[in-house]
Each structure stands twice: as structure tokens, then as C-alpha cells.
Protein backbone atom coordinates (compact mmCIF):
# COMPACT_ATOMS: atom_id res chain seq x y z
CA UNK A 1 -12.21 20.61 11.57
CA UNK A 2 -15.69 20.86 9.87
CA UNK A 3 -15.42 21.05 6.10
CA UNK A 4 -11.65 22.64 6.20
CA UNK A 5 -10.90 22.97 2.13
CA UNK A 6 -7.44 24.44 2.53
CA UNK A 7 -4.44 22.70 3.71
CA UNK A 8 -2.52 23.72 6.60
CA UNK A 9 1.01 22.76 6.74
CA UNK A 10 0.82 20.01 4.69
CA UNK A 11 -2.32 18.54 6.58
CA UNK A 12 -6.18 19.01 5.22
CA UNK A 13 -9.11 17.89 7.27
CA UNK A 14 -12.57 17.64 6.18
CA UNK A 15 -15.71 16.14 7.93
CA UNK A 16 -17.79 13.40 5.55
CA UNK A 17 -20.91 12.88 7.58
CA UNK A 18 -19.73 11.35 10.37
CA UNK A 19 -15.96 10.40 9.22
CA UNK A 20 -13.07 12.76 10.39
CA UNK A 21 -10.76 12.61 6.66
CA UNK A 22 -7.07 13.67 7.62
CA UNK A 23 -5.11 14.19 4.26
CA UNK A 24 -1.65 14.34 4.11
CA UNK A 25 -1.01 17.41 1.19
CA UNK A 26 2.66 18.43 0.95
CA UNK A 27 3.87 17.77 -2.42
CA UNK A 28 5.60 15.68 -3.75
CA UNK A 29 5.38 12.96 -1.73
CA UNK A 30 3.95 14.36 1.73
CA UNK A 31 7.72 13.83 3.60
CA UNK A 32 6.98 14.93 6.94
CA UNK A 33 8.92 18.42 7.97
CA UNK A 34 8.51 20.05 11.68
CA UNK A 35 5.16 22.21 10.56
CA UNK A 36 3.53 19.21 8.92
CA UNK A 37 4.05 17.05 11.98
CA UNK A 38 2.89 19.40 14.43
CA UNK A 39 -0.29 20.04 12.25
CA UNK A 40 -1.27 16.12 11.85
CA UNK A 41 -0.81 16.25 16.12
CA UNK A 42 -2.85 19.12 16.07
CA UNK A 43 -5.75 17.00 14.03
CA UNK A 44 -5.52 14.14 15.65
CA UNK A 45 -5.88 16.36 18.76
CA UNK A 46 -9.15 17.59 16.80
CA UNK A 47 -10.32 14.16 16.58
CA UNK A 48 -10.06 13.47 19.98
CA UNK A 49 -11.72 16.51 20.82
CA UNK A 50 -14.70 15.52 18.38
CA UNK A 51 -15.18 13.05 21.00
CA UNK A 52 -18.97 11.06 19.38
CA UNK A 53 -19.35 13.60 16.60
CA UNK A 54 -16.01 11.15 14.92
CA UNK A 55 -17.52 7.70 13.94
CA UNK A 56 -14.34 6.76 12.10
CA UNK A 57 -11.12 8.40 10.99
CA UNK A 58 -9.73 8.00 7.36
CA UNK A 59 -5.96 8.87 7.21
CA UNK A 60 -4.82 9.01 3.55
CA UNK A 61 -2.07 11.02 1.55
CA UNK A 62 -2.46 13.58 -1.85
CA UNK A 63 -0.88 13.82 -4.89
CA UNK A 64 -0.27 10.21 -5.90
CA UNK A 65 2.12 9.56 -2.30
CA UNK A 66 1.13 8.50 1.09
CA UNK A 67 4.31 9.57 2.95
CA UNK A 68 7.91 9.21 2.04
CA UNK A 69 8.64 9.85 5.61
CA UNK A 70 10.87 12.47 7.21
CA UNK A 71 12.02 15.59 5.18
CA UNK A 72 16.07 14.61 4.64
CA UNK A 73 16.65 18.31 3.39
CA UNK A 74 15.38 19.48 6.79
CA UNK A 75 17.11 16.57 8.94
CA UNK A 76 20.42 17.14 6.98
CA UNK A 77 20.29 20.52 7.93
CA UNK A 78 19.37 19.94 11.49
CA UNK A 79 22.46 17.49 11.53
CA UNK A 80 24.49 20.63 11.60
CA UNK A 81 23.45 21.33 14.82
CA UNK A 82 24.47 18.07 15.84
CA UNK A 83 22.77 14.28 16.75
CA UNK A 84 20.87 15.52 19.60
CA UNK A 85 19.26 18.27 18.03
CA UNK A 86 18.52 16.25 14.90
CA UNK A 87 17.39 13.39 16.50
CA UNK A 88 15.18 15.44 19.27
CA UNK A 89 12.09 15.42 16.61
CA UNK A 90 11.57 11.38 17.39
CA UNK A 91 10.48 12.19 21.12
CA UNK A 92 9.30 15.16 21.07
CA UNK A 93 6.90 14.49 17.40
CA UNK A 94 7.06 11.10 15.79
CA UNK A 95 6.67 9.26 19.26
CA UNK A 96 3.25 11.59 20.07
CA UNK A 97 1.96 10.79 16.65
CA UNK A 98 1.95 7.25 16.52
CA UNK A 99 0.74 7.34 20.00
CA UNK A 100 -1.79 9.42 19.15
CA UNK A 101 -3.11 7.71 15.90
CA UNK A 102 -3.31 4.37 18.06
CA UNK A 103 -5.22 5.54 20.80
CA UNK A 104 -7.96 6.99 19.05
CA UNK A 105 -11.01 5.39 19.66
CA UNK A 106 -13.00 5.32 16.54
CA UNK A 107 -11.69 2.98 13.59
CA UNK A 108 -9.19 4.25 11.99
CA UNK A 109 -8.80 3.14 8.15
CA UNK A 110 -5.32 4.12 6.35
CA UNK A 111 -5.03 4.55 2.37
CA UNK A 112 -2.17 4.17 0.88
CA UNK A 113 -1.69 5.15 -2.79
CA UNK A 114 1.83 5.19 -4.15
CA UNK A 115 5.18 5.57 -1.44
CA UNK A 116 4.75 4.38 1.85
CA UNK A 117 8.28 4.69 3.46
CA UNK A 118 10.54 4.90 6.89
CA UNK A 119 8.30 6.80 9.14
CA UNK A 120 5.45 7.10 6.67
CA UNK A 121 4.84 2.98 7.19
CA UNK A 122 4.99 3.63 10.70
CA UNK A 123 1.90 6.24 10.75
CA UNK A 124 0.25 3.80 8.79
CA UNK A 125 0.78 0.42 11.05
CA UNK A 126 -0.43 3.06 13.63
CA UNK A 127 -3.84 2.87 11.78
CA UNK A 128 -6.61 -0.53 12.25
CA UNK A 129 -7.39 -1.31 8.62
CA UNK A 130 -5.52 -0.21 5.49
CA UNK A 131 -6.44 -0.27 1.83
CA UNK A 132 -3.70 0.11 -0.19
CA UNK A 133 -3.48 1.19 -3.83
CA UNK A 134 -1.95 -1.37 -6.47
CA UNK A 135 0.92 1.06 -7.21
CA UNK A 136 1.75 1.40 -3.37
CA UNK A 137 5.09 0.47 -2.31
CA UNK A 138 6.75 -0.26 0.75
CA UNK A 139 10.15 0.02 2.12
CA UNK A 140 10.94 0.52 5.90
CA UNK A 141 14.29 2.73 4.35
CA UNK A 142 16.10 3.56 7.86
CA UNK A 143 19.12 0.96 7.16
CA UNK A 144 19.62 2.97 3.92
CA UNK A 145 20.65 6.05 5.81
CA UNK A 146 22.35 4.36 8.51
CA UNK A 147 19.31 3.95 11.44
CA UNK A 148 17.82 1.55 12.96
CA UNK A 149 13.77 2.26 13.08
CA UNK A 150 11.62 4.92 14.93
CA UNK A 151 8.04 5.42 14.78
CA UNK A 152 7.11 2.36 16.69
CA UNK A 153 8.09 0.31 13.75
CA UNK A 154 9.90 -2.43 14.93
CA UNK A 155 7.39 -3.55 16.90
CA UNK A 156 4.16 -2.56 14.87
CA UNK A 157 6.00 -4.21 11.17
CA UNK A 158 6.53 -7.29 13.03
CA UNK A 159 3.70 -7.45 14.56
CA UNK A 160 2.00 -7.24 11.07
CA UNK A 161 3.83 -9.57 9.02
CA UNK A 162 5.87 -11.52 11.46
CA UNK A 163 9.16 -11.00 13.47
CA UNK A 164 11.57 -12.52 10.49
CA UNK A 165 9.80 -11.32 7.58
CA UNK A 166 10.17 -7.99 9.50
CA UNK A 167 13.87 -8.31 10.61
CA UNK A 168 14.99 -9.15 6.64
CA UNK A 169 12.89 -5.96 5.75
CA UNK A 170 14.93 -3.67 8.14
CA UNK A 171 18.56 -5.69 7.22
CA UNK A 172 18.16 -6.17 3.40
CA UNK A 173 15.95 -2.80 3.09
CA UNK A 174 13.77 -4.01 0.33
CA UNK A 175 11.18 -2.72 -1.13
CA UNK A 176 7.50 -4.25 -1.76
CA UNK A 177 4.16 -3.62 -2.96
CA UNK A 178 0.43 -4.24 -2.84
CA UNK A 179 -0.11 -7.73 -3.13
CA UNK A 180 2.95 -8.33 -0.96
CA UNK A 181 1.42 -6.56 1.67
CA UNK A 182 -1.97 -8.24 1.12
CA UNK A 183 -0.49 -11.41 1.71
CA UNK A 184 1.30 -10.62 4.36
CA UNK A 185 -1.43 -9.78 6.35
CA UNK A 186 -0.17 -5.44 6.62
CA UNK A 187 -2.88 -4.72 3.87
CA UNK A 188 -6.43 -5.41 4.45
CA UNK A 189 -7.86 -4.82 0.43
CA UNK A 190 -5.51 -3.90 -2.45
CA UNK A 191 -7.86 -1.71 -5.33
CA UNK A 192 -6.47 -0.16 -8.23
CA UNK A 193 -4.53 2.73 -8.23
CA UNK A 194 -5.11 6.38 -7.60
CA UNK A 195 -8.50 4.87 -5.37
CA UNK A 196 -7.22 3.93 -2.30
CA UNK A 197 -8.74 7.49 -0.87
CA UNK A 198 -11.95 6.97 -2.23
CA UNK A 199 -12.45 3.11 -1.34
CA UNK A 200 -10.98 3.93 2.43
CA UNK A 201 -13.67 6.82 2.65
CA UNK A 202 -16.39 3.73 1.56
CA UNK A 203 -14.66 1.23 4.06
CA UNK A 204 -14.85 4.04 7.04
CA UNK A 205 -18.41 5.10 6.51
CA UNK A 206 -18.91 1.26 6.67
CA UNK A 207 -17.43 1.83 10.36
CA UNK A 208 -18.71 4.78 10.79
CA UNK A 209 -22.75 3.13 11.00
CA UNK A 210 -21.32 0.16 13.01
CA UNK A 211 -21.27 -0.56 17.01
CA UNK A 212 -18.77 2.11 17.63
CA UNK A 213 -19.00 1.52 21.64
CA UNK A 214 -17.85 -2.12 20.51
CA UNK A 215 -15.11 -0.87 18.17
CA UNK A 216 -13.33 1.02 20.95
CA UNK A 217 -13.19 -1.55 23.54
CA UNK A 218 -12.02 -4.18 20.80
CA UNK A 219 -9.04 -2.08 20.08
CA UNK A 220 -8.35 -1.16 23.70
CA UNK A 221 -8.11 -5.37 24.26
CA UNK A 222 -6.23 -5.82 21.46
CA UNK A 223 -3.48 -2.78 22.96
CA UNK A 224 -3.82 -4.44 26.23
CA UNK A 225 -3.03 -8.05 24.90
CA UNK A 226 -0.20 -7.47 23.28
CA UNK A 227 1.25 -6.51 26.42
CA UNK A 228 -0.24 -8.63 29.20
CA UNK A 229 -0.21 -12.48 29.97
CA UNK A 230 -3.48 -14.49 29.47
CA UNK A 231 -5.24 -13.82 32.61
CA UNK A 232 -5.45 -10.33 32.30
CA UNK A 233 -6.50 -10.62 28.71
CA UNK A 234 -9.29 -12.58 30.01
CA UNK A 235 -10.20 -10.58 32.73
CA UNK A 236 -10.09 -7.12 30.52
CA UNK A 237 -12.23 -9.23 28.30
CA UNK A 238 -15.05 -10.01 30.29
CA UNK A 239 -14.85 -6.15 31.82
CA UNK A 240 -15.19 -4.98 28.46
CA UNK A 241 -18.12 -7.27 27.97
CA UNK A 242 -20.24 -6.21 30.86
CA UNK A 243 -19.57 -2.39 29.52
CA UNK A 244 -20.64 -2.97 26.59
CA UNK A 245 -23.63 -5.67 27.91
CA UNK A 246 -25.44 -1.80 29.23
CA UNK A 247 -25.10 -0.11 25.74
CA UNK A 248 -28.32 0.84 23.77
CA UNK A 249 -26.31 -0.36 20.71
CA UNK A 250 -26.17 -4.14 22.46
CA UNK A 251 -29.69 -4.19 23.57
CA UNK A 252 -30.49 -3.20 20.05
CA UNK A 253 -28.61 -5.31 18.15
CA UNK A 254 -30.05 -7.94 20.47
CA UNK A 255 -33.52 -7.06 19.88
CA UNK A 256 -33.07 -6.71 16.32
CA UNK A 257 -31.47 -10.17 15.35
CA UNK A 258 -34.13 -11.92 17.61
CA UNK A 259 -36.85 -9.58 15.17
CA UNK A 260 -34.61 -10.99 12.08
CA UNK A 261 -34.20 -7.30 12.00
CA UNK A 262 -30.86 -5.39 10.22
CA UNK A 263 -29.55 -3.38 13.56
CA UNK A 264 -28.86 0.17 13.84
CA UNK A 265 -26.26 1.48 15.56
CA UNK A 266 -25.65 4.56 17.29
CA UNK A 267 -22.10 4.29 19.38
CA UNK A 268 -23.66 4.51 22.77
């Protein structure tokens, strides 16, 4: 993955210091076909496989898109074949993708410049922070072509802006942009357009030089809360605090704030 400069079925991945950058390139508008989804599994593998080298990911799209979500031309064509065979791309790609973007360990920022759409919003829900361009815009689209959601979408859009806000977008299908989003809680910073990239590169080196030890075990409790009643929550809390009480980056930060010191940290 080190300093890749060509794209490779639709995907590019560079290394900035220590921020893994996974671009979406597939003109116009990055809609995800078979090769392109099997190449962003294959870099998220990378990341994973990066293991402390990756700090942060940043997961952003090219040429003025994010993602308009799945290639129609190819899904119309594998509706020939029938449902099953159309349909056999969810399980077997989209469902390993999302799961794969959410359980990666290091912070992963999303930037969004221009469409975000159908399965495209669902990659980036899968992200922790997104920065989104002021021309972005938002539409979950499935209703339009007669579906439901995939993805993970119905759980991760309600999840960000609320279970009725989130119904009405699936029912009505409408659209929405940046400052929507910002208000509804799905964008974290709205900048102006065509930056998105460059301000979620500054916002995941920001990570990047954080507690990264920290980072992970907040996002695995916030996984394990949404499914599990308060007493586990607390318990998983207090287990992740004792982990993370024997890190050099706690004993650091400890010793450093007592010194009225600015911390260092190194993810272990």
C-alpha cells in the first residue's frame, strides 16, 4: 500500500506519514462495480494488515463524487440472470465491506465531496468522523428503484440522525446536503467544496498523533453498546479501562499533564 500512485480498479491507496488514504477513483461518480468492490476489500484488508504502521484511515472519493453507489448498468445486466444472482453481491461484497470499514481499529475519517448515495452513504456511516464538502448531497435512493436498504443502512442512518428522520428519508427518498447533515448530527465539519479530501487528510493526521490504544477501545465500546444492556456496557467499560490503565501512552499522558506538559502519543 506504500505510496501506490495508480489506481486499481477504481481504488488508489497511498500512505501520508502515518495515515492509510483509500481513494475511491472510478469516474464519474465512483459507482461501485464487482472489481471496484473487491479492490476497496482488498485495501481495507491492507489496512488491517498494516496493523501499528496505520494511525488513521482517510476514506474519500475522486473526481468531484464520493460514491453514487452500485453500478445499475452492471446490476441491470446481472438481473438477467435473475434476483438471486443479482442480489448475491450484498452478502458476498457490500456486507464484508461495511463490516470491514467498522472494525478497523484506527480512526477512520470519511470525506465526502459531491454525491453520496444508496450504498455509497452506507460506506460512509461505516466510517467514525466525516467532513463533508458544501456541495455534498445525500439521498439513501433504494425506494427509487424499488428496495428497501442494504449496506447496514437502516440501522447505521438511524442511528445517525434518528429513527424517524431516517424512516421519512428511506419512504419519501429525498435528497439533502451539507448543512443538513451537519445538523443532523451524520456530518462532523462541513468546508467548502472540492476540500473535503484535503481537510479529512488534516483531521486524520490530527488522529493519527493521538492515543491510538485509546481510540480503538472507544470504538470497540461504542460497537458493543449499541448492542448490549447497561451492565455489560459498564463492565466492558471498566475492562477497557484497566487495558488501557498499562499503556505507555496513559502513563505518559499522565505524567505529562501533572508536568503541565503537551503529551505525546505513540499508540501503545
Amino acid at each position: 500500500m506504500e505510496r501506490e500512485t495508480e489506481a486499481r480498479d477504481g481504488v488508489r491507496c497511498r500512505r501520508v506519514g502515518a495515515v492509510a488514504v483509500v481513494e475511491l477513483d472510478r469516474p464519474p461518480g465512483n459507482a461501485l462495480d464487482a472489481a471496484m468492490r473487491r479492490a476497496l476489500l482488498a485495501a481495507l484488508a491492507e489496512v488491517a494488515a498494516a496493523g501499528a504502521a496505520v494511525r488513521a484511515v482517510l476514506l474519500a472519493g475522486r473526481g468531484g463524487a464520493f460514491c453514487v453507489g452500485q453500478d445499475l448498468r452492471e446490476h441491470a445486466a446481472a438481473l438477467e440472470e435473475g434476483a438471486e444472482a443479482a442480489f448475491a453481491c450484498v452478502a458476498a461484497e457490500y456486507n464484508p465491506l461495511v463490516t470491514a470499514l467498522q472494525a478497523v481499529r484506527q480512526p477512520v475519517v470519511v470525506a465526502v465531496d459531491g454525491a453520496c448515495v444508496g450504498a455509497g452513504l452506507g460506506l460512509a456511516l461505516a466510517g467514525d468522523v466525516r467532513v463533508v464538502g458544501r456541495d455534498a448531497r445525500f439521498a439513501t435512493a433504494f425506494t427509487g428503484v424499488g428496495l428497501a436498504a442494504d449496506s447496514g443502512l437502516s440501522c447505521s442512518l438511524a442511528r445517525a440522525v434518528g429513527p424517524a428522520r431516517a424512516r421519512a428519508l428511506f419512504l419519501l427518498g429525498d435528497r439533502f446536503g451539507a448543512e443538513e447533515a451537519l445538523t443532523w448530527g451524520l456530518a462532523q465539519a462541513v468546508v467548502p467544496a472540492g476540500t473535503a479530501g484535503a481537510e479529512g487528510l488534516a483531521l486524520a493526521e490530527r488522529l493519527a498523533a493521538g492515543p491510538t490504544a485509546a481510540f480503538a477501545e472507544v470504538k470497540e465500546l461504542f460497537r458493543a453498546g449499541g448492542e448490549a444492556g447497561l451492565p455489560a456496557v459498564l463492565a466492558r467499560e471498566a475492562a477497557a479501562q484497566t487495558r488501557l490503565g498499562g499503556t505507555a501512552d496513559h502513563r505518559a499522558a499522565v505524567a505529562a499533564f501533572l508536568a503541565r506538559e503537551r503529551p505525546t502519543f505513540e499508540g501503545r
